[in-house]
C-alpha atoms as a PDB file:
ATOM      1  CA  UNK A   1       0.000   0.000   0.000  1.00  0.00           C
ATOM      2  CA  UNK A   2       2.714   2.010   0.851  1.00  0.00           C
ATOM      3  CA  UNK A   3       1.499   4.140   3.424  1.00  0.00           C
ATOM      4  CA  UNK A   4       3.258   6.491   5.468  1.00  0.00           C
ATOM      5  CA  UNK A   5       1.460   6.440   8.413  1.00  0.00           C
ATOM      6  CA  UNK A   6      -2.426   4.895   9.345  1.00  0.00           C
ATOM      7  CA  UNK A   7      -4.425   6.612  11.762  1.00  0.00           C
ATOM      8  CA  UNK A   8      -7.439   4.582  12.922  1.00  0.00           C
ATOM      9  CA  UNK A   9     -10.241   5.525  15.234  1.00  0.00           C
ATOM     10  CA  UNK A  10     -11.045   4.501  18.567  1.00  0.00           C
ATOM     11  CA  UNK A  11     -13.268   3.954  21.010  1.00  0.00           C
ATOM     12  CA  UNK A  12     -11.432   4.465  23.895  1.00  0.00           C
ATOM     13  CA  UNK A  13     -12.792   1.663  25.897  1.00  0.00           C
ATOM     14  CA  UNK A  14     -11.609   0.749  29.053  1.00  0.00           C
ATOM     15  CA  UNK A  15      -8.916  -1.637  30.526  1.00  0.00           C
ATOM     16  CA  UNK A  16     -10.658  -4.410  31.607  1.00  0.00           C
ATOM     17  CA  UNK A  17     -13.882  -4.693  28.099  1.00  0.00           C
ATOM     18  CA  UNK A  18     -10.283  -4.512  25.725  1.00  0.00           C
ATOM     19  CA  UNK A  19      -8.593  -7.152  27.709  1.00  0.00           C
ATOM     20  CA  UNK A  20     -11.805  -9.414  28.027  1.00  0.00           C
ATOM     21  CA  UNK A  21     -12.925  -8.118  24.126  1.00  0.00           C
ATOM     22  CA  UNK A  22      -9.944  -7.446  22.702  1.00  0.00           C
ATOM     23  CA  UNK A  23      -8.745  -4.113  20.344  1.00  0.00           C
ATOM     24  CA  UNK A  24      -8.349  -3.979  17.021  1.00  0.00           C
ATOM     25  CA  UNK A  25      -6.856  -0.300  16.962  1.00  0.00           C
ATOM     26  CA  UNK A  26      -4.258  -2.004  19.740  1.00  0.00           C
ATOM     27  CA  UNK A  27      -3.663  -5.057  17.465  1.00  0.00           C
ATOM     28  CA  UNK A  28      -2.934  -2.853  14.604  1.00  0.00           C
ATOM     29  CA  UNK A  29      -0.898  -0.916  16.465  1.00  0.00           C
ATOM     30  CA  UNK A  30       0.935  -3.858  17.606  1.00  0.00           C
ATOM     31  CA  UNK A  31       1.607  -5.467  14.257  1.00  0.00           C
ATOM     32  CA  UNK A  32       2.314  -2.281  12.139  1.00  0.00           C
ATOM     33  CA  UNK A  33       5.215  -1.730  10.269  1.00  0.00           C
ATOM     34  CA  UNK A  34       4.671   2.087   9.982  1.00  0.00           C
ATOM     35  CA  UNK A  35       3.524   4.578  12.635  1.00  0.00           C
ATOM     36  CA  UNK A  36      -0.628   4.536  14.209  1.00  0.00           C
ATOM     37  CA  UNK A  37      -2.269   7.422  15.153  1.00  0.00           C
ATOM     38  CA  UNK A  38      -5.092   6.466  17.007  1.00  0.00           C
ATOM     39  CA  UNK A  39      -8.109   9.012  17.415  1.00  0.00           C
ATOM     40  CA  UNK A  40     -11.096   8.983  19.729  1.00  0.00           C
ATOM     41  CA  UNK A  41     -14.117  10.833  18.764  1.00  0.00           C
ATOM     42  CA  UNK A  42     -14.998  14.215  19.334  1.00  0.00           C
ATOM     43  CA  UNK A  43     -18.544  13.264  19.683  1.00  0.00           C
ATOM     44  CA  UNK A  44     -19.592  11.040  22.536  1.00  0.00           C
ATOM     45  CA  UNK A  45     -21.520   7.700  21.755  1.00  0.00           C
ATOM     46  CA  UNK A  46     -25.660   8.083  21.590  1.00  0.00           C
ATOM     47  CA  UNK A  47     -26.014   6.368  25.232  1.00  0.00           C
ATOM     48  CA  UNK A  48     -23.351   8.796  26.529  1.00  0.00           C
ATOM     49  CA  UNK A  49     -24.967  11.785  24.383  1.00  0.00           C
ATOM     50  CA  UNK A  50     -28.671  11.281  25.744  1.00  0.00           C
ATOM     51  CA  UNK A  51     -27.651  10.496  29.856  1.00  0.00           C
ATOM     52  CA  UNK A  52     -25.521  14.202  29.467  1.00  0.00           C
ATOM     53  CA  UNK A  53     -29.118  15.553  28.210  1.00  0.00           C
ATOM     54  CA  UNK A  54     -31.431  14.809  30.912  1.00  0.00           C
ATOM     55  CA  UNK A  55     -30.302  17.219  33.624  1.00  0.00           C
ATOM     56  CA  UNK A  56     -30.658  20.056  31.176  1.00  0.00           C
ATOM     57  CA  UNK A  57     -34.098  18.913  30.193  1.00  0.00           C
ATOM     58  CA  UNK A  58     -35.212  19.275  33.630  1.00  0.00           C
ATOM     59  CA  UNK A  59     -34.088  22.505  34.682  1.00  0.00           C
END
C-alpha cells in the first residue's frame, strides 16, 4: 500500500472490556510496520450523548 502512516479511530474503551474483548486499533498498532495514530471521537456515543441531556431537560 505504501502508506506512510495509518491513523485509525477509537473507542477508547476501558482496561478491563479490551482485555476481556480485545482491540483492534491495539492489534494494529501492535503489528504495524509504519507509525498509528489512534483518534477517539470528538462526539460522545448516543447512550453517553442522551444520559448528558437529561439534567438540562429538567431545569
Amino acid at each position: 500500500w505504501g502508506a506512510d502512516m495509518i491513523v485509525i479511530g477509537t473507542l477508547g474503551r476501558g482496561p478491563i472490556r479490551r482485555v476481556l474483548r480485545g482491540s483492534v486499533d491495539a492489534a494494529v498498532m501492535r503489528n504495524c510496520a509504519v507509525p498509528v495514530l489512534p483518534v477517539k471521537p470528538r462526539v460522545p456515543r448516543s447512550g453517553q450523548l442522551a444520559a448528558n441531556r437529561r439534567p438540562l431537560e429538567m431545569a
